[in-house]
N, C-alpha and C. Protein backbone atom coordinates (compact mmCIF):
# COMPACT_ATOMS: atom_id res chain seq x y z
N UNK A 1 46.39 127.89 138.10
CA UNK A 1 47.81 128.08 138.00
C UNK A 1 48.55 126.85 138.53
N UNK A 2 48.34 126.57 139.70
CA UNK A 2 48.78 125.09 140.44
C UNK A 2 48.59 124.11 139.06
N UNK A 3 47.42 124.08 138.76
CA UNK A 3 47.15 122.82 137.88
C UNK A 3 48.27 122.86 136.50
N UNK A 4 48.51 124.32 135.54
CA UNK A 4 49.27 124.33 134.70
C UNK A 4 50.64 123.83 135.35
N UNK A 5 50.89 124.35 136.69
CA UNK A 5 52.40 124.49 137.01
C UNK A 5 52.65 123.02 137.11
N UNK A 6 52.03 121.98 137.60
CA UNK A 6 51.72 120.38 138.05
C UNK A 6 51.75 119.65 136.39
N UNK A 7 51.39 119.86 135.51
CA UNK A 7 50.94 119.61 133.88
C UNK A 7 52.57 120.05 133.51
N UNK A 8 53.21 120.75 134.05
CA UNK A 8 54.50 120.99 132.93
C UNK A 8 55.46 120.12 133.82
N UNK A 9 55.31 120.02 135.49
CA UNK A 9 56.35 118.75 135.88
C UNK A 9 56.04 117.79 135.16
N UNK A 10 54.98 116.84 134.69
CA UNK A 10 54.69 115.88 134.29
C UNK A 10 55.21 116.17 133.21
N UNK A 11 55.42 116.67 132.12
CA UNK A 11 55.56 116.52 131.45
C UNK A 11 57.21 116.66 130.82
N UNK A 12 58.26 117.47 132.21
CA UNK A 12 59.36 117.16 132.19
C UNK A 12 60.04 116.14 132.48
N UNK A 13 59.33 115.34 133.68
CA UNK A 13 59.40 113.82 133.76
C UNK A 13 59.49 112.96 133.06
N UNK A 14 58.34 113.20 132.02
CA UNK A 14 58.09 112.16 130.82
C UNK A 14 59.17 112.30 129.99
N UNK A 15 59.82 113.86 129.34
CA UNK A 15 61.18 113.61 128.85
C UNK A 15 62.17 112.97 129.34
N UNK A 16 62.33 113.47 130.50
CA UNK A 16 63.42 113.15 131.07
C UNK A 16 63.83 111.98 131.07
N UNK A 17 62.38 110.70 131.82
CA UNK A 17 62.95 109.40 131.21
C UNK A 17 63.25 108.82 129.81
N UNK A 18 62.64 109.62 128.98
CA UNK A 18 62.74 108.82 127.21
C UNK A 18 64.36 109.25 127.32
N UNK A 19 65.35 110.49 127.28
CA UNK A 19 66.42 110.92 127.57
C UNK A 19 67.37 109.95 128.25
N UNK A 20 66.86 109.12 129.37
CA UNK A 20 67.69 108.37 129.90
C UNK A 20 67.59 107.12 129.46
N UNK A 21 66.43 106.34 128.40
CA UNK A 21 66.88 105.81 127.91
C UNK A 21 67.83 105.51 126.56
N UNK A 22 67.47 106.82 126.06
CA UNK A 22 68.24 106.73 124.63
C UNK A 22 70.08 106.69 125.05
N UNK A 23 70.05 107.37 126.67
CA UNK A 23 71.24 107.51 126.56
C UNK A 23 72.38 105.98 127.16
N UNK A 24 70.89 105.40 127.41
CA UNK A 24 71.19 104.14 128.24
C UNK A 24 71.86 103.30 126.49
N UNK A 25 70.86 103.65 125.87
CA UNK A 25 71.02 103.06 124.58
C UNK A 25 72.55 103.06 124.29
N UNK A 26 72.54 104.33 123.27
CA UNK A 26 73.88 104.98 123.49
C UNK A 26 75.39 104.16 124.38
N UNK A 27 75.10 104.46 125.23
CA UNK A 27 76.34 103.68 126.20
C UNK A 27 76.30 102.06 125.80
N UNK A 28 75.15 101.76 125.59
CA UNK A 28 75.38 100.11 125.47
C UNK A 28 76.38 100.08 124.02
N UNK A 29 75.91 100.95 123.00
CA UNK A 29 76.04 100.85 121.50
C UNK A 29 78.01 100.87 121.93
N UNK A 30 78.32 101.81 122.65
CA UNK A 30 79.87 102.55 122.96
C UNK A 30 80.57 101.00 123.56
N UNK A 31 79.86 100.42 124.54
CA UNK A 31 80.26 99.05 125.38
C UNK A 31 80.42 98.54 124.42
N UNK A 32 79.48 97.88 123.05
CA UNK A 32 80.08 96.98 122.11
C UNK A 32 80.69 97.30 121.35
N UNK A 33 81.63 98.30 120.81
CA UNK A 33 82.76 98.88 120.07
C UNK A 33 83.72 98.86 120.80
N UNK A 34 83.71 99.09 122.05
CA UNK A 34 85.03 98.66 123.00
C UNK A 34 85.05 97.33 123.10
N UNK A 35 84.56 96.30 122.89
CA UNK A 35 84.40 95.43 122.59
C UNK A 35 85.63 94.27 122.51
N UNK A 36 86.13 95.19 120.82
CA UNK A 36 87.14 94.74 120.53
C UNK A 36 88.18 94.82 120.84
N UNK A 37 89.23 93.70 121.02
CA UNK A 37 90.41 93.54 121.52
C UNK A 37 91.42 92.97 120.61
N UNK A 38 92.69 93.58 120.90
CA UNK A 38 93.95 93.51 120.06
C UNK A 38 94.86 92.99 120.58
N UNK A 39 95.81 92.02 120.13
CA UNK A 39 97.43 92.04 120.33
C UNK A 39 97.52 92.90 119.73
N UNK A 40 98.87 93.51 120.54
CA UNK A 40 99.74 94.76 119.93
C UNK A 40 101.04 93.71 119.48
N UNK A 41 101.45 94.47 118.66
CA UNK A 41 103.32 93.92 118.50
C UNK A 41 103.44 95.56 118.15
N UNK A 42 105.10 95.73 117.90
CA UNK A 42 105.59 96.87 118.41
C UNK A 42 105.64 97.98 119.13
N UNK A 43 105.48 99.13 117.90
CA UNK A 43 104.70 100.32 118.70
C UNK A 43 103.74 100.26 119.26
N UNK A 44 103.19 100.90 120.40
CA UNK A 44 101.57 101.03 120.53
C UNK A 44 100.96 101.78 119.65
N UNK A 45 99.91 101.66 119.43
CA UNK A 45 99.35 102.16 118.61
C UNK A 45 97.57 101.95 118.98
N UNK A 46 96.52 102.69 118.07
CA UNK A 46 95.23 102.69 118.35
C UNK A 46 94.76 102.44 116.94
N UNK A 47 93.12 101.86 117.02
CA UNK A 47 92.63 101.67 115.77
C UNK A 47 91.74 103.08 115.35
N UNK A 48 92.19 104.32 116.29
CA UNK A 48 91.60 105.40 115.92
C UNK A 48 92.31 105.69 114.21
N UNK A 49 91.32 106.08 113.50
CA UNK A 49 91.58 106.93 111.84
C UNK A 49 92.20 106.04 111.08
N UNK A 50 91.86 104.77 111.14
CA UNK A 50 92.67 103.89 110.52
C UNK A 50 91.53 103.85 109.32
N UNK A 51 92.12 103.75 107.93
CA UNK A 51 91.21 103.73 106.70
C UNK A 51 91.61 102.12 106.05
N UNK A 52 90.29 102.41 105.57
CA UNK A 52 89.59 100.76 104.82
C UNK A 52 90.96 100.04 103.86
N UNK A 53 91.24 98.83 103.88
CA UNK A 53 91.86 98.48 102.71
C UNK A 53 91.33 98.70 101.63
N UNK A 54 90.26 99.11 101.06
CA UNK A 54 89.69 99.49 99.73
C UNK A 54 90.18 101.15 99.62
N UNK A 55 90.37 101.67 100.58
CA UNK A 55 90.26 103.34 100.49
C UNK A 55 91.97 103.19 100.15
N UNK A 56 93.01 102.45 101.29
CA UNK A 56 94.38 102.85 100.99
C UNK A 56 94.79 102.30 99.51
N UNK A 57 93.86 100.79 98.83
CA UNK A 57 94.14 100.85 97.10
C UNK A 57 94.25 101.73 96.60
N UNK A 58 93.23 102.75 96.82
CA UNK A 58 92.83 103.93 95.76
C UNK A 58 94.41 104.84 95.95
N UNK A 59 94.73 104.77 97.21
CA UNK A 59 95.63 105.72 97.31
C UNK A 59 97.05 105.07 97.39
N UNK A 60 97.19 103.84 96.73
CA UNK A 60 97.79 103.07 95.90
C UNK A 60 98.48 103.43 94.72
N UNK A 61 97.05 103.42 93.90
CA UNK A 61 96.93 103.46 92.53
C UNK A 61 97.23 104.95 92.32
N UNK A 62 97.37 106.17 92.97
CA UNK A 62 97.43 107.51 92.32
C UNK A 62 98.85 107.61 93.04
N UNK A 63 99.61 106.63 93.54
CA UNK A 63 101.54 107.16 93.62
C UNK A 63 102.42 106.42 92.56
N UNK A 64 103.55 106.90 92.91
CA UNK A 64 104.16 106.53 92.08
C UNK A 64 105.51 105.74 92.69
N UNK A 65 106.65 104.85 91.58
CA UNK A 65 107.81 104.40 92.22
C UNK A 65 108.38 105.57 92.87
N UNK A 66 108.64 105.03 94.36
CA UNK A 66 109.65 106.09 94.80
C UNK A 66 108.04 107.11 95.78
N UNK A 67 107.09 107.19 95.91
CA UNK A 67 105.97 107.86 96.14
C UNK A 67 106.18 107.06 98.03
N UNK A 68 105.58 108.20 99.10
CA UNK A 68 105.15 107.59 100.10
C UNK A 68 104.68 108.26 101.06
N UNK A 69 103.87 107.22 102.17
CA UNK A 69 102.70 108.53 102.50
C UNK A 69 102.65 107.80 104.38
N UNK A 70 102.92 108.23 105.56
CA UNK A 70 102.18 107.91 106.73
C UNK A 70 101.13 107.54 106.85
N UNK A 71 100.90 106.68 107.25
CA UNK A 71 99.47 106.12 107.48
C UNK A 71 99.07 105.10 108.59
N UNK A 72 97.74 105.02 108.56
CA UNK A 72 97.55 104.18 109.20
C UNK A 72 96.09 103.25 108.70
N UNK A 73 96.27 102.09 108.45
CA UNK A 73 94.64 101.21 107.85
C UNK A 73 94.68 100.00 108.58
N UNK A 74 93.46 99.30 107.74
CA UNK A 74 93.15 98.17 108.46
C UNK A 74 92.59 97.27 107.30
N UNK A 75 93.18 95.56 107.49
CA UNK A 75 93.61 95.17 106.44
C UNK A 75 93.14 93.42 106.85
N UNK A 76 93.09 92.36 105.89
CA UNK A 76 92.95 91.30 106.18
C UNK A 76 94.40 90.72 105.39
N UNK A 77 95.10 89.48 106.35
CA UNK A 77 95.82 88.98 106.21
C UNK A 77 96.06 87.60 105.27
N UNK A 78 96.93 87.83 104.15
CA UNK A 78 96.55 86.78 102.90
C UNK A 78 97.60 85.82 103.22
N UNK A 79 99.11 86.21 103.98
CA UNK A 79 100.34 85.17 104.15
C UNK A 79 100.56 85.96 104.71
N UNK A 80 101.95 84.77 105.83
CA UNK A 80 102.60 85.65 106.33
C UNK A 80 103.60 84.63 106.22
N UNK A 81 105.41 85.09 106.42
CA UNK A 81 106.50 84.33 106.35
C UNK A 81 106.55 83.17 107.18
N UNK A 82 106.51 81.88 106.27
CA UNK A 82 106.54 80.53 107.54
C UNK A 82 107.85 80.44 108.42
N UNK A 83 108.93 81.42 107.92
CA UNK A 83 110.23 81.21 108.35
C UNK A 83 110.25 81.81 110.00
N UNK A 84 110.21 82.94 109.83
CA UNK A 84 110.03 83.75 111.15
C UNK A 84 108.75 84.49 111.79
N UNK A 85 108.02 84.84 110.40
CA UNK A 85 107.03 86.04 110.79
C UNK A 85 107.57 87.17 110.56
N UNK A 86 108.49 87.36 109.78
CA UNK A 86 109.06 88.66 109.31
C UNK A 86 108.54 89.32 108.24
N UNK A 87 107.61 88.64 107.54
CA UNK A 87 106.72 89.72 106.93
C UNK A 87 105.53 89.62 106.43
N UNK A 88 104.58 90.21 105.84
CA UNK A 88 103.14 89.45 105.64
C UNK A 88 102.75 90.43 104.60
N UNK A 89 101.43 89.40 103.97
CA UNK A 89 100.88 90.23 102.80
C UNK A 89 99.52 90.59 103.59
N UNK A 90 98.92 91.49 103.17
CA UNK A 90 97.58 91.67 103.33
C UNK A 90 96.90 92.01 102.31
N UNK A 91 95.05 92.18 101.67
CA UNK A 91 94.49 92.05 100.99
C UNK A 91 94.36 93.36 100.42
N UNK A 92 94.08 94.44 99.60
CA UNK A 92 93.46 95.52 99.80
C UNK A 92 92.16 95.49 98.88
N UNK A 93 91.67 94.46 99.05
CA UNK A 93 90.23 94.02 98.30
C UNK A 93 89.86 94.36 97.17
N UNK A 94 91.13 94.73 96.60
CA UNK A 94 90.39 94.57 94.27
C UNK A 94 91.07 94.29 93.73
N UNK A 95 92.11 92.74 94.76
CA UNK A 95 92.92 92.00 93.73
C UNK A 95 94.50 92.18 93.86
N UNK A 96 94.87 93.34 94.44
CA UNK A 96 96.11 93.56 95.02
C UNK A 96 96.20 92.76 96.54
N UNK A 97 97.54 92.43 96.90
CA UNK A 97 97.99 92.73 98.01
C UNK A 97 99.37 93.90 98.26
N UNK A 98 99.48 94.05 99.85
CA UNK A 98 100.58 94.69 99.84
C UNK A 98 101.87 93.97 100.92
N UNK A 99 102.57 94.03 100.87
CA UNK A 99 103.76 93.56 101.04
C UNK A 99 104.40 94.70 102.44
N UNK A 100 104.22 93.80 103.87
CA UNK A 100 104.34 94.41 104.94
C UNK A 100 105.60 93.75 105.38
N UNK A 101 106.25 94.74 106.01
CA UNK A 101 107.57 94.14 106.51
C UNK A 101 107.35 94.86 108.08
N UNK A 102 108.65 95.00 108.93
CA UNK A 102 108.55 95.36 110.43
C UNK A 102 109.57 96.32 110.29
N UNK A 103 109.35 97.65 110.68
CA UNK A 103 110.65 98.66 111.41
C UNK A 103 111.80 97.77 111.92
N UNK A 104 112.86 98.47 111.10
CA UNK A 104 114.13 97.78 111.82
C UNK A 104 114.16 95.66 112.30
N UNK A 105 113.36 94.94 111.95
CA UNK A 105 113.06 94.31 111.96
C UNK A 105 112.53 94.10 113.85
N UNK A 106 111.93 94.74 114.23
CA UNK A 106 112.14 95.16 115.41
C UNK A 106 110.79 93.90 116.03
N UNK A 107 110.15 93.61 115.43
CA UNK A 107 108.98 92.53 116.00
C UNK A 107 109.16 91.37 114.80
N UNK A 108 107.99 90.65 115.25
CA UNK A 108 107.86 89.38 113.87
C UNK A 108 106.44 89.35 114.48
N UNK A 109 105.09 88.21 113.46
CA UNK A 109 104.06 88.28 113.71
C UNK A 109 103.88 86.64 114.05
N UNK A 110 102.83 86.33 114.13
CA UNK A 110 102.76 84.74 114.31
C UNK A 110 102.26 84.64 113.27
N UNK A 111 102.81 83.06 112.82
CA UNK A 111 102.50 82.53 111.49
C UNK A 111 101.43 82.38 110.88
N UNK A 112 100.44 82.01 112.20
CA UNK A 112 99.66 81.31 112.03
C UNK A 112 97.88 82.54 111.85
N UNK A 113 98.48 83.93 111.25
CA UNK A 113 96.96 85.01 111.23
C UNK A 113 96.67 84.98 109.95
N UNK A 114 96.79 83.90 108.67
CA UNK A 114 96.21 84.02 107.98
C UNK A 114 94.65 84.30 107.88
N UNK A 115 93.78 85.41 107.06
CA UNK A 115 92.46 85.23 107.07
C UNK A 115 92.14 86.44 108.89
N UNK A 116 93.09 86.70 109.19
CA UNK A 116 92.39 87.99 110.44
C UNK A 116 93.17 88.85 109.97
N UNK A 117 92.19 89.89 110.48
CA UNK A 117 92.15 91.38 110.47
C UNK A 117 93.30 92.23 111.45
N UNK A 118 94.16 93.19 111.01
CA UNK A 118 95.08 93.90 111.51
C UNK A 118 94.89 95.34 111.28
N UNK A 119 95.69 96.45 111.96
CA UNK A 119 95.76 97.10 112.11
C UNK A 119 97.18 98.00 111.53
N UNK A 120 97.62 98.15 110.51
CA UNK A 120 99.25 98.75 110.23
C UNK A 120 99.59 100.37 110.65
N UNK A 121 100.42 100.34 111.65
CA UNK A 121 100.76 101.69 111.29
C UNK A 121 102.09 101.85 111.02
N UNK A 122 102.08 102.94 109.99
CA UNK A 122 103.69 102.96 109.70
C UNK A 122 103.65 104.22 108.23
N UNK A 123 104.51 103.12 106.97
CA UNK A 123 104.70 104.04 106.09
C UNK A 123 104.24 103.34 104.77
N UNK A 124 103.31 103.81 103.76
CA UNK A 124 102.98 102.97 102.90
C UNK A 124 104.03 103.76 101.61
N UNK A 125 104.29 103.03 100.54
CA UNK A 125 104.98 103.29 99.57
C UNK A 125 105.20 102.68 98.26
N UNK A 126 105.63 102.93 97.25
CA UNK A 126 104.84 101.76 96.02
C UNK A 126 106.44 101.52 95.50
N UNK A 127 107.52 100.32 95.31
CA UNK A 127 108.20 100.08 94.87
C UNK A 127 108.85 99.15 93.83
N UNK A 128 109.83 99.43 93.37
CA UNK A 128 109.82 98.13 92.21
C UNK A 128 110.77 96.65 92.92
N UNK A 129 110.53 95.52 92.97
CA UNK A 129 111.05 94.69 93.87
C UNK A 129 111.66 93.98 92.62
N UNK A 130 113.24 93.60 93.22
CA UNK A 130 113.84 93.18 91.97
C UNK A 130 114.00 91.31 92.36
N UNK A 131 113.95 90.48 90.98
CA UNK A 131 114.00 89.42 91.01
C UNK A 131 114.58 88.48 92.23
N UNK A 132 115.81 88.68 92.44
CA UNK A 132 116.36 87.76 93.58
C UNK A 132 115.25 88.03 95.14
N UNK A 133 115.30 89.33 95.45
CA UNK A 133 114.12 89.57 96.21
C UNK A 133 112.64 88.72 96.26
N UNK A 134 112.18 88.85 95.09
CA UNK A 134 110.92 88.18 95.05
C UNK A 134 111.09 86.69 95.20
N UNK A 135 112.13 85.93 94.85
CA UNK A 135 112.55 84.69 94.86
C UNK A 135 112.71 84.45 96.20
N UNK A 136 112.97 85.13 97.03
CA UNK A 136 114.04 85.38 98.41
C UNK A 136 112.19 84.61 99.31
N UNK A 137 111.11 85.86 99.04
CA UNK A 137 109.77 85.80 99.67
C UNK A 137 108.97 84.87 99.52
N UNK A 138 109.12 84.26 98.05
CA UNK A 138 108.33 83.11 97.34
C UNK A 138 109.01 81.66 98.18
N UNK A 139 110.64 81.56 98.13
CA UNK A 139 111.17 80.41 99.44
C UNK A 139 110.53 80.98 100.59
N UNK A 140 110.71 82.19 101.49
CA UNK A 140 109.66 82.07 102.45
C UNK A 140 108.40 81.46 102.73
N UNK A 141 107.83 81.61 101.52
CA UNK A 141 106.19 81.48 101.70
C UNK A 141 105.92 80.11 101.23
N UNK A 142 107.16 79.17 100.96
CA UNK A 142 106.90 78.07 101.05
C UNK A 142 106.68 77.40 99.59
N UNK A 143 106.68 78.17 98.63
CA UNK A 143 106.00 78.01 97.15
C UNK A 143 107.06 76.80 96.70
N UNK A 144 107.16 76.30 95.60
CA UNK A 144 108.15 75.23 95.36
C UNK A 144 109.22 76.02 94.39
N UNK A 145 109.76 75.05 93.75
CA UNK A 145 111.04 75.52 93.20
C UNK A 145 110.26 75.81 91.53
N UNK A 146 109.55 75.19 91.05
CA UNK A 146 109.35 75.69 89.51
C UNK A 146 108.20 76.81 89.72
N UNK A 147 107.45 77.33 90.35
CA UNK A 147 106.85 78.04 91.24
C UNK A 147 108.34 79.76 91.23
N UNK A 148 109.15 78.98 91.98
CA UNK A 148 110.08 80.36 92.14
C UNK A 148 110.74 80.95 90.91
N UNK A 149 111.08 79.69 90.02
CA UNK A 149 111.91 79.21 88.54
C UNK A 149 110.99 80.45 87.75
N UNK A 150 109.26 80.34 88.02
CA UNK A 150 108.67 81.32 86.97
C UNK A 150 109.15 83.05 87.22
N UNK A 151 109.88 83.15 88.49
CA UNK A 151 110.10 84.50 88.59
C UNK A 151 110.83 84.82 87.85
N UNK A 152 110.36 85.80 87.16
CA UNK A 152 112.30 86.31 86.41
C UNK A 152 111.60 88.23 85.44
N UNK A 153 110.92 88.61 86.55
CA UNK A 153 111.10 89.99 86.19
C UNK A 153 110.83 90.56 87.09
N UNK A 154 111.40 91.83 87.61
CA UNK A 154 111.16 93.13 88.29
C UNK A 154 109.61 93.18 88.58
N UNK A 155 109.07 93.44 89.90
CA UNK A 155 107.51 93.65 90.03
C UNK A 155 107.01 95.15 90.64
N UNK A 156 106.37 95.65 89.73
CA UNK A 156 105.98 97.01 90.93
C UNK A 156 105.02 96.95 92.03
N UNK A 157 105.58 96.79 93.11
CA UNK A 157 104.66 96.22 94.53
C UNK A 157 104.52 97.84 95.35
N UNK A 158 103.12 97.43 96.19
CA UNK A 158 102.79 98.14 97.09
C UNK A 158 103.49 97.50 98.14
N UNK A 159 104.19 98.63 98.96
CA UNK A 159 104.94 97.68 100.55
C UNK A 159 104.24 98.84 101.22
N UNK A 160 104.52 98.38 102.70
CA UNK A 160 104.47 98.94 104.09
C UNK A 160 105.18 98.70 104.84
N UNK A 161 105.84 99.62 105.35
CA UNK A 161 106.47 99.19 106.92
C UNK A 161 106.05 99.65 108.13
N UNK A 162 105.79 99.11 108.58
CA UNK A 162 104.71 99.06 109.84
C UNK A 162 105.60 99.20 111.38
N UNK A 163 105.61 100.15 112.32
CA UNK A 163 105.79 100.38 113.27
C UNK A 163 105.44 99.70 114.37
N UNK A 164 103.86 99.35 113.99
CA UNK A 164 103.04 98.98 115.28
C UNK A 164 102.06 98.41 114.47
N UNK A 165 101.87 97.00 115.36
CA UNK A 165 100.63 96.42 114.62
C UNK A 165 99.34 95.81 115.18
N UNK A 166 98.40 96.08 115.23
CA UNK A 166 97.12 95.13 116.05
C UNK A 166 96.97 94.43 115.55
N UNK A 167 96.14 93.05 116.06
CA UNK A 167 95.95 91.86 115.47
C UNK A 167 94.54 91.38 116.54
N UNK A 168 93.51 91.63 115.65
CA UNK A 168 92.10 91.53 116.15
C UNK A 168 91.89 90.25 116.95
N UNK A 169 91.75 90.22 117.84
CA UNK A 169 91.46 89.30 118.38
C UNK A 169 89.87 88.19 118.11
N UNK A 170 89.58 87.15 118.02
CA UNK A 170 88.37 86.39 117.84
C UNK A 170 87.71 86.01 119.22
C-alpha cells in the first residue's frame, strides 16, 4: 500500500512540472504580444477587435452611398497630408484605399508614417467625393498641377473618421 501510495506522488510531481512549464510557455507567448507599443493620438483607444484591412474591404464593397458602420481595424498607411497631417489614406489590400480624416479635426498625424501600421477607430462609410474636393487632397498630397488638371469627375470613395488612432511603433 505505502509503495502504490509513494508511485502516485511521483507521478503527480511529474505532471505537475510538465504543467508549469507549458504555463511558463504560455506567459512568455502573452509577454511578446504585449510587446507591442503605440502612439495614441486622440481618443484612447485599444487594439482589442480591431479587424484586418482585407476583412473591412469586404465590408466595403457590400454598402452603399450614404451606408455606415462603427468600427474599429487595422490598416497600413499609403499617404498622409504634407500640409498638416489632417488626413491620410490607408491600404485595404485589393487595390483600394480609404480616405481617413480626424473627429472634429480634433488631432493631426505626423507626416512622416507612410508604410506603418495603425489602428482606426471611429466611423467607416462609403461616399461620393465631389471634384473641387478631390483637387483640394491631390494639392495636399503634393501631386502637380496636370496631375490635379486630370480630375474632373465625382469619385465613390471609402472614408473614415477616426476618433482615436494608434500608430505602431518600430
Amino acid at each position: 500500500m505505502k509503495r502504490i501510495f509513494l508511485l502516485l506522488i511521483m507521478i503527480t510531481i511529474a505532471f505537475s512540472c510538465k504543467n508549469e512549464n507549458t504555463q511558463a510557455e504560455e506567459n512568455k507567448d502573452i509577454a511578446e504580444v504585449q510587446e507591442i507599443s503605440y502612439s495614441s493620438f486622440g481618443n484612447k483607444i485599444d487594439d482589442t477587435e480591431a479587424i484586418s484591412a482585407k476583412k473591412m474591404a469586404t465590408r466595403f464593397e457590400s454598402m452603399s452611398i450614404g451606408d455606415s458602420i462603427n468600427t474599429k481595424m487595422v490598416a497600413k498607411v499609403d499617404e498622409v497630408c504634407q500640409a498638416k497631417g489632417c488626413w491620410m489614406k490607408v491600404n485595404l489590400e485589393n487595390g483600394e484605399q480609404v480616405m481617413v480624416k480626424f473627429k472634429d479635426y480634433g488631432f493631426f498625424m505626423p507626416k512622416d508614417i507612410a508604410g506603418k501600421e495603425v489602428v482606426l477607430n471611429g466611423k467607416a462609410f462609403v461616399n461620393e467625393v465631389p471634384v473641387d474636393e478631390q483637387r483640394h487632397y491631390a494639392e495636399d498630397a503634393g501631386k502637380s498641377a496636370e496631375e490635379i488638371a486630370k480630375i474632373t469627375e465625382p469619385k465613390k470613395t471609402f472614408s473614415f473618421v477616426a476618433d482615436g488612432v494608434l500608430l505602431k511603433e518600430e
